[in-house]
Protein backbone atom coordinates (compact mmCIF):
# COMPACT_ATOMS: atom_id res chain seq x y z
CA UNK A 1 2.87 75.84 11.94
CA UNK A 2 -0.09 74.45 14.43
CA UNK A 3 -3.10 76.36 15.24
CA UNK A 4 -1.70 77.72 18.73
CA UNK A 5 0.99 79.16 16.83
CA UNK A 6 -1.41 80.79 14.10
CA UNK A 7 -3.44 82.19 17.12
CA UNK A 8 -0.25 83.72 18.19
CA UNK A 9 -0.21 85.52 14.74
CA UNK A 10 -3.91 86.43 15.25
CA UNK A 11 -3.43 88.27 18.16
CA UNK A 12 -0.05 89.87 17.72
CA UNK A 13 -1.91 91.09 14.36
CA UNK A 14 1.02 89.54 11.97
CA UNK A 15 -1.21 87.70 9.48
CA UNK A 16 0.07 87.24 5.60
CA UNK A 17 -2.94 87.10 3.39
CA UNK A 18 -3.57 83.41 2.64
CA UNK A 19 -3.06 80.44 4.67
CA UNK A 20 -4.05 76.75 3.79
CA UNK A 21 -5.40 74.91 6.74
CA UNK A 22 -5.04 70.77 6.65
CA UNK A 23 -5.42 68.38 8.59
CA UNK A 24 -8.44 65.89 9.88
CA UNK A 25 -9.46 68.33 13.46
CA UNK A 26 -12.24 69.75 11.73
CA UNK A 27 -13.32 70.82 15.68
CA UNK A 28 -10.01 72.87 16.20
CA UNK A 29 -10.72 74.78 12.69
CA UNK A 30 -13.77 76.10 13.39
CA UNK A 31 -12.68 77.41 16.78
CA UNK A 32 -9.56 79.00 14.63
CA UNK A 33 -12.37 80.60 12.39
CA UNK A 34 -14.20 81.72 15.53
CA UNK A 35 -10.82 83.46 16.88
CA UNK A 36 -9.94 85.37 13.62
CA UNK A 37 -13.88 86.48 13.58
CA UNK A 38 -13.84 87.75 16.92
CA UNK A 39 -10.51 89.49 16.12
CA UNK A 40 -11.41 91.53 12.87
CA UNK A 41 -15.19 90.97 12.29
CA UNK A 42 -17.80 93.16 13.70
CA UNK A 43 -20.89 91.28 13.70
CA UNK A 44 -22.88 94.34 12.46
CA UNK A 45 -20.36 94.06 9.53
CA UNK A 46 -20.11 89.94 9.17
CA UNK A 47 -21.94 89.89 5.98
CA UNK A 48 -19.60 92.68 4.13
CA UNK A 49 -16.36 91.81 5.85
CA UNK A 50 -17.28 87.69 6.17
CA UNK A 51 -17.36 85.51 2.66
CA UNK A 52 -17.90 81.90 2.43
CA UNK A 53 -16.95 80.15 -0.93
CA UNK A 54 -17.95 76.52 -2.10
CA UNK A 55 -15.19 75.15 -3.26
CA UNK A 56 -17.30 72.32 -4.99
CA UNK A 57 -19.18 74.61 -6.95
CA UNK A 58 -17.56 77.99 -7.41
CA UNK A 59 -14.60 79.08 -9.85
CA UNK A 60 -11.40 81.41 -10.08
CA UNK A 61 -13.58 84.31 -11.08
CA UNK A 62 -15.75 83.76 -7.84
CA UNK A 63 -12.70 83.74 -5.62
CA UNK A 64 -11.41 87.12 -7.47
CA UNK A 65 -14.61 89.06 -7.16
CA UNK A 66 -14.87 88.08 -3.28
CA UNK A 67 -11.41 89.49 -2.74
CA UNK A 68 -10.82 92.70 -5.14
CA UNK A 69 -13.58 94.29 -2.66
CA UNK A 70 -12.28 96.31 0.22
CA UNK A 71 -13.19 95.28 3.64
CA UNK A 72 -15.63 97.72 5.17
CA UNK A 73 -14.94 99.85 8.64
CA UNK A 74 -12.26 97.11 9.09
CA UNK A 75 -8.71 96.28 8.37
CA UNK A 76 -9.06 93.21 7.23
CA UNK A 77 -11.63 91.28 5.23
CA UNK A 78 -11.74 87.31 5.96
CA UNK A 79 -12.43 84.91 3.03
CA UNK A 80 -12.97 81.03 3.43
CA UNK A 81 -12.69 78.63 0.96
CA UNK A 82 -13.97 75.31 1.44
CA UNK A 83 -13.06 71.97 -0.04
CA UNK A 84 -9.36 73.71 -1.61
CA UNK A 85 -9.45 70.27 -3.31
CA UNK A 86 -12.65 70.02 -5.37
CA UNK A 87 -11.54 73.81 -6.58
CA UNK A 88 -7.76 73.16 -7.66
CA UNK A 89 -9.66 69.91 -9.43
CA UNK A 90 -12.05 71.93 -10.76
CA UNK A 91 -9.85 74.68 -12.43
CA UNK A 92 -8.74 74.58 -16.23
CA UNK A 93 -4.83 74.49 -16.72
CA UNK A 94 -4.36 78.30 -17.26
CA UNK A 95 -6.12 78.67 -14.60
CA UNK A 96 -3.97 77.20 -11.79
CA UNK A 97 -1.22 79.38 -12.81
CA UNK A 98 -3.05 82.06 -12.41
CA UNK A 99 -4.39 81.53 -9.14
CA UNK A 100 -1.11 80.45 -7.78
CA UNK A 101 0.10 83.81 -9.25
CA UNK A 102 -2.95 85.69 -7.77
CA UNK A 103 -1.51 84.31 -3.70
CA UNK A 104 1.44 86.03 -4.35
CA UNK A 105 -0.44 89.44 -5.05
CA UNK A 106 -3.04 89.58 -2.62
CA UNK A 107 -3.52 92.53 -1.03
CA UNK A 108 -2.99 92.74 3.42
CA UNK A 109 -6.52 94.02 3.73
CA UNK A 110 -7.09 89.99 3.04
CA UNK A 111 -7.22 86.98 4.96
CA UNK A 112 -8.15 84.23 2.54
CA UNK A 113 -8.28 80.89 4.81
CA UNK A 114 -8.61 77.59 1.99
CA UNK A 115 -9.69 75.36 4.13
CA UNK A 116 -8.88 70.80 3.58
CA UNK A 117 -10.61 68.94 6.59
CA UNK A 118 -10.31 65.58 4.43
CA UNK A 119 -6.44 65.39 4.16
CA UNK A 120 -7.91 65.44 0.17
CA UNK A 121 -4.31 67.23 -0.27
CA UNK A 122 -1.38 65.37 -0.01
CA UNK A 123 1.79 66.67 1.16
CA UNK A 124 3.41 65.95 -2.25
CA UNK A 125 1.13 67.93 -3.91
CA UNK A 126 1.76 70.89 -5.29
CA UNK A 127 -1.27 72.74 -3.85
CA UNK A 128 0.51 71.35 -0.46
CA UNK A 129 4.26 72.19 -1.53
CA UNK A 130 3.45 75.63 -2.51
CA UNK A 131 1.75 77.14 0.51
CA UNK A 132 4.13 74.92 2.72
CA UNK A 133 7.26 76.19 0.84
CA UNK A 134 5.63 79.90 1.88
CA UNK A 135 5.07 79.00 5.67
CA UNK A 136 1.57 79.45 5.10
CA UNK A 137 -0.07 75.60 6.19
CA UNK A 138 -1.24 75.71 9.30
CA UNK A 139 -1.56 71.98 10.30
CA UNK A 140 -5.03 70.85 12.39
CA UNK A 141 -3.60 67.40 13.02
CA UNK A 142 -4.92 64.93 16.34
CA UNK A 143 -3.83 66.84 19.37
CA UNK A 144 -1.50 64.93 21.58
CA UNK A 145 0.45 65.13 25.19
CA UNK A 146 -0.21 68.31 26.89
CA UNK A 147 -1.79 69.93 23.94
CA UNK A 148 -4.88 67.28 24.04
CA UNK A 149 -4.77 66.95 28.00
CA UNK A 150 -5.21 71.06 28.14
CA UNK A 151 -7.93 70.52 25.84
CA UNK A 152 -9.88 68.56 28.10
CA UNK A 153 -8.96 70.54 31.56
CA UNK A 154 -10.99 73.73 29.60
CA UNK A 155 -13.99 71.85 28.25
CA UNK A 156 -14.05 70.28 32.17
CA UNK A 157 -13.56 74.05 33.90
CA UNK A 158 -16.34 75.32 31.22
CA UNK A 159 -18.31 72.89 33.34
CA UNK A 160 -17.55 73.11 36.91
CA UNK A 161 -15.94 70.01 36.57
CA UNK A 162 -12.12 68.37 37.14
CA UNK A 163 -10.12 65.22 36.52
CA UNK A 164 -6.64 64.24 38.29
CA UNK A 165 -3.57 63.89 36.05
CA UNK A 166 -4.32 59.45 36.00
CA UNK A 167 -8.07 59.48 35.14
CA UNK A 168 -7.20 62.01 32.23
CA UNK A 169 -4.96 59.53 30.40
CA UNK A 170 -7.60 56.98 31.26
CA UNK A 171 -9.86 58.81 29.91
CA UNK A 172 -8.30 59.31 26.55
CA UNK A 173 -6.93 55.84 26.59
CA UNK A 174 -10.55 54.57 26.82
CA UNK A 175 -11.61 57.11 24.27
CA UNK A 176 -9.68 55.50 21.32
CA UNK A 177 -8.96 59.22 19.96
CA UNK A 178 -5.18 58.87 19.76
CA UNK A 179 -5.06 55.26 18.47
CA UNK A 180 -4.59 55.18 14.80
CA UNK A 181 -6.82 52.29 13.87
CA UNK A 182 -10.02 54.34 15.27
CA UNK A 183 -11.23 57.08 12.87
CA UNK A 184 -12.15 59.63 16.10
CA UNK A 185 -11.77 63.26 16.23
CA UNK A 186 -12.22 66.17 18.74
CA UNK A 187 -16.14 66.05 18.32
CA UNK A 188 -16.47 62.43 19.09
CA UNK A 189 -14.11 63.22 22.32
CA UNK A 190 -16.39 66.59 23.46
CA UNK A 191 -19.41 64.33 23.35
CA UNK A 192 -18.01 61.96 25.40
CA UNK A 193 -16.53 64.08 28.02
CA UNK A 194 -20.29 66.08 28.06
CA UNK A 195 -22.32 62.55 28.19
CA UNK A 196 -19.55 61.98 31.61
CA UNK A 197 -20.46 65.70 32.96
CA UNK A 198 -23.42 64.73 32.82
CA UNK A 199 -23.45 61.17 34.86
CA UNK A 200 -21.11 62.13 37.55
CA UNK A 201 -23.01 64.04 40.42
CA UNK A 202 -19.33 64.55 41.85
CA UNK A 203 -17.01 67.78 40.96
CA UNK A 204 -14.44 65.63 40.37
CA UNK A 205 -14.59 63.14 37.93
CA UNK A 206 -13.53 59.15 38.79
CA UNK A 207 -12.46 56.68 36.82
CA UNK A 208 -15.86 54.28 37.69
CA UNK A 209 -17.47 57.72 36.11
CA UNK A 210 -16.03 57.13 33.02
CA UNK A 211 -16.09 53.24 32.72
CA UNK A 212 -20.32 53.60 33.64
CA UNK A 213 -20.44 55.78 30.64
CA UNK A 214 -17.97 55.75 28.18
CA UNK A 215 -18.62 53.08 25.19
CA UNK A 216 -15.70 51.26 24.32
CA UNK A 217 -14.94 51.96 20.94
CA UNK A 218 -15.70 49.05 18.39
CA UNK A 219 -14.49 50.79 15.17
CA UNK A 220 -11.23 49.08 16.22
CA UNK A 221 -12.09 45.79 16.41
CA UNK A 222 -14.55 45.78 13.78
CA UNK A 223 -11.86 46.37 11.26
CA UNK A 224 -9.79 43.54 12.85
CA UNK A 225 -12.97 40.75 12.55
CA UNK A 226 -13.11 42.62 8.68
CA UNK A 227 -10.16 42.09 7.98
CA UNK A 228 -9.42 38.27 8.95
CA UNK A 229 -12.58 37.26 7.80
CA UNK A 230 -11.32 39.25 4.12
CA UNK A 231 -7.92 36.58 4.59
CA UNK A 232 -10.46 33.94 5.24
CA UNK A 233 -8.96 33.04 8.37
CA UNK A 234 -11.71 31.73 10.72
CA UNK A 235 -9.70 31.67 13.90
CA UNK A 236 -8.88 35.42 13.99
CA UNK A 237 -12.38 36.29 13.50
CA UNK A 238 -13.75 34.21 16.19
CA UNK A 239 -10.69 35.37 18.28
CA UNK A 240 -11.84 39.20 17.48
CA UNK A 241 -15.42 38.50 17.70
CA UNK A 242 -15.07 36.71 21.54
CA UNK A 243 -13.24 39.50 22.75
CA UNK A 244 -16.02 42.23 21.83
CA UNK A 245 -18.17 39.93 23.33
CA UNK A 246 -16.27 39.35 26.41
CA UNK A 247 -16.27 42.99 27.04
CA UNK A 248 -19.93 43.02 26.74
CA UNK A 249 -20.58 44.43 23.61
CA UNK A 250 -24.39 43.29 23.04
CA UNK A 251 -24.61 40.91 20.48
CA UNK A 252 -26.86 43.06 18.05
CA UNK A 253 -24.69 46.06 18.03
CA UNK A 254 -22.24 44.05 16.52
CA UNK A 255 -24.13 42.35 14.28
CA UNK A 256 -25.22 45.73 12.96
CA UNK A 257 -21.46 46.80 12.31
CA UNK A 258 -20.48 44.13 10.60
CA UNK A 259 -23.94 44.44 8.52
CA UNK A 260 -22.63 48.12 8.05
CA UNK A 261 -19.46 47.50 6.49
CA UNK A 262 -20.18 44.83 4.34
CA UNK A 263 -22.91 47.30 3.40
CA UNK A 264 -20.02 49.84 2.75
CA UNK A 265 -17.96 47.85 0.69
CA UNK A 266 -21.15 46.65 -2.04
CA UNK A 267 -22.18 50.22 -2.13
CA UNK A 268 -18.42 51.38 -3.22
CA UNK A 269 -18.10 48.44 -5.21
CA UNK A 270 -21.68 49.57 -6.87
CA UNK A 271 -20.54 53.37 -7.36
CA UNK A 272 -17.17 51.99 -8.60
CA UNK A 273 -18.98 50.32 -11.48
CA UNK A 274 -21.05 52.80 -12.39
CA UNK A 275 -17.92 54.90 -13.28
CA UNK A 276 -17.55 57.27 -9.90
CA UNK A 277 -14.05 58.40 -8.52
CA UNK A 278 -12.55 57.53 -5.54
CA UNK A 279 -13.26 61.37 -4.07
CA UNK A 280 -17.00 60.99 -5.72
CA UNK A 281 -18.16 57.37 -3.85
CA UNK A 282 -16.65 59.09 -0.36
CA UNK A 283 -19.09 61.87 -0.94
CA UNK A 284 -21.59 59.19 -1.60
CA UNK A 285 -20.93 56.80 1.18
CA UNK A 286 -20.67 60.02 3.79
CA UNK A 287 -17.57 58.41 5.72
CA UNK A 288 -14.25 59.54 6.62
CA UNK A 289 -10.72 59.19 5.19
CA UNK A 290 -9.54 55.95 7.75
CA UNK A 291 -12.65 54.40 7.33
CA UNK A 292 -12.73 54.78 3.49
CA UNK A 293 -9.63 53.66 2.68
CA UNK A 294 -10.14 50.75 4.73
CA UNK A 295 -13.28 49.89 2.52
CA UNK A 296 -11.31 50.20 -0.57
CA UNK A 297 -9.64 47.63 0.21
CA UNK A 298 -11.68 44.88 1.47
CA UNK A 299 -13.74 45.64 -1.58
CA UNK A 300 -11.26 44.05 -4.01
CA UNK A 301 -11.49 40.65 -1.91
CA UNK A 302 -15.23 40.49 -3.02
CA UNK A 303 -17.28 39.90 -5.56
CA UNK A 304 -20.93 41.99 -5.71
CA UNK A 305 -22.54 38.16 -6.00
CA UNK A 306 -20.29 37.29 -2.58
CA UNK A 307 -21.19 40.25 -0.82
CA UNK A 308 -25.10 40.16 -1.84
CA UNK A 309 -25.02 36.42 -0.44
CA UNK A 310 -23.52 38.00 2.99
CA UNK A 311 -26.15 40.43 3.11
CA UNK A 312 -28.84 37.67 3.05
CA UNK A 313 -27.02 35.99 5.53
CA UNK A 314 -26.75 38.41 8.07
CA UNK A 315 -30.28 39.17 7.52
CA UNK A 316 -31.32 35.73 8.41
CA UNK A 317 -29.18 35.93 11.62
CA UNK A 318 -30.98 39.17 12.31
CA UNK A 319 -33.92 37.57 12.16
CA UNK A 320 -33.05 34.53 13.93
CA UNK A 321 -31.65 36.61 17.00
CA UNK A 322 -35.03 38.24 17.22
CA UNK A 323 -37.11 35.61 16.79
CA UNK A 324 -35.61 32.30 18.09
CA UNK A 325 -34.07 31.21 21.50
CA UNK A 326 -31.10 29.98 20.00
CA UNK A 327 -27.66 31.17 21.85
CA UNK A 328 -27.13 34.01 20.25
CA UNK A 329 -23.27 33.96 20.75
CA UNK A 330 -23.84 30.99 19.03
CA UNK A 331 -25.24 31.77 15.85
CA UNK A 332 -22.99 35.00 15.24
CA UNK A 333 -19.80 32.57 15.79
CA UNK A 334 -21.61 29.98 13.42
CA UNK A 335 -22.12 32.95 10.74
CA UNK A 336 -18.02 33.52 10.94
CA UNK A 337 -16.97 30.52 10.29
CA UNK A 338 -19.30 30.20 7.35
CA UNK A 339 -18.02 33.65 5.66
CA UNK A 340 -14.47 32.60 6.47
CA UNK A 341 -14.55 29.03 4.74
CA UNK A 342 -16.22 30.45 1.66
């Protein structure tokens, strides 16, 4: 099921007792959590009736104790579990039986929410399979057609504020959120849309609104320089690289993405040899799923000596773009074609 259609079971009261909720729209969880508060929490009550569980660091016995107590002048006592993953890692064999056998005996007084904003939990899983195979996964995936658009008509009407039916799909065209090479989620689309409330001094909101304010996304492109210049091929990355800059990208912003990701990819490759997982170096590196797994693999077209001489290169280009007159577009162009042909 989606979220609307768990909300539906929220307020016709027809909740089972455990539901695992995936997907990447960490934005449209928390408002879910905010809806089944409102519902059956009391905020006199909140810290009897409300328990929040670290899935990184707690165990079994710490998710038994939090629901064997009754819920407390209420019907129902909300649990939530974060990072599902780390916990099913963390439990010994015996135990995983038993909590799988524990869902199926919880009593209705409970609404135990195990919450995976990472997509850590893959749909062939059995964590996944089993909650799945129970109708209990409620997915939080991108929003899309009317869904997203009706998303954006409340945050505008919160706001005094309206777009017609043409500058909405601009809008979200512009935004990047629904392409799948950008890693951009509800959060990243609020902020925009506020930073555009802002700017426009008109109720209505034009499409020149948007284009003075909205930043074309460069996530996208970024990976596409990354990527020929990982395939060594010269002509794609100055191809990439003139576009950004044709659409006015400044020079340095650029620069400092490109500094970023090669940064990335030595840091994972770093982590990776001091013996840290996959999950671990993510942690480490603070990034998201898209962008990680894009990292992982441009790092096994590098060596750490190879990357460490980029560094100092784009360090000198730094400097040279601060401190020289030389044509900028120039010397970033110059840099490509010297990563490519090595």
């Amino acid at each position: 099921m989606n979220y609307a259609e768990f909300q539906e079971k929220i307020k016709k009261d027809k909740l089972d007792s455990v539901y695992l909720f995936w997907g990447q729209e960490e934005y449209l969880m928390n408002m879910t959590m905010d809806k089944l508060k409102e519902r059956y929490i009391e905020d006199s009550f909140e810290a009897i009736n409300y328990i929040r569980i670290d899935g990184k660091i707690s165990g079994f016995q710490d998710l038994v104790d939090a629901c064997e107590t009754l819920p407390f002048m209420s019907d129902k006592k909300i649990i939530l579990l974060n990072d599902i993953y780390e916990f099913m890692d963390n439990l010994l064999d015996r135990e995983e039986e038993r909590f799988y056998k524990y869902m199926d005996e919880l009593g209705d007084f409970i609404c135990l929410i195990l919450m995976d904003n990472t997509l850590s939990i893959s749909r062939n899983k059995k964590t996944y399979r089993y909650f799945n195979k129970r109708g209990r996964v409620v997915d939080f995936s991108k929003l899309i057609g009317k869904e997203l658009k009706g998303w954006i008509e409340d945050i505008l009407k919160k706001h005094d504020k309206m777009m017609n039916y043409s500058t909405i799909n601009y809008f979200i065209q512009r935004s990047s959120y629904s392409s799948k090479d950008a890693d951009r989620d509800l959060f990243d689309l609020e902020n925009e849309i506020l930073k555009i409330i802002d700017h426009s001094k008109n109720r209505e909101i034009s499409k020149d609104d948007i284009d003075k304010v909205l930043i074309r996304a460069i996530d996208t492109n970024i990976f596409k320089l990354l990527d020929a210049i990982n395939i060594g091929s010269a002509e794609d990355a100055l191809r990439n690289f003139n576009y950004m800059y044709m659409s006015k990208e400044p020079i340095l912003k650029i620069l400092y993405m490109i500094n970023r990701q090669f940064r990335l990819i030595l840091e994972y490759k770093l982590y990776r040899d001091k013996g840290y997982g996959g999950k671990k170096v993510q942690d480490k590196l603070q990034i998201k799923n898209y962008e990680f797994g894009k990292i992982k693999t441009q790092a096994g077209r590098f060596s750490i000596d190879r990357l460490e001489e980029i560094m100092k290169e784009l360090l000198n280009i730094d400097i040279q773009l601060k401190t020289t007159t030389t044509d900028e577009r120039l010397l970033i162009e110059m840099l490509l074609v010297k990563i490519c042909n090595k």
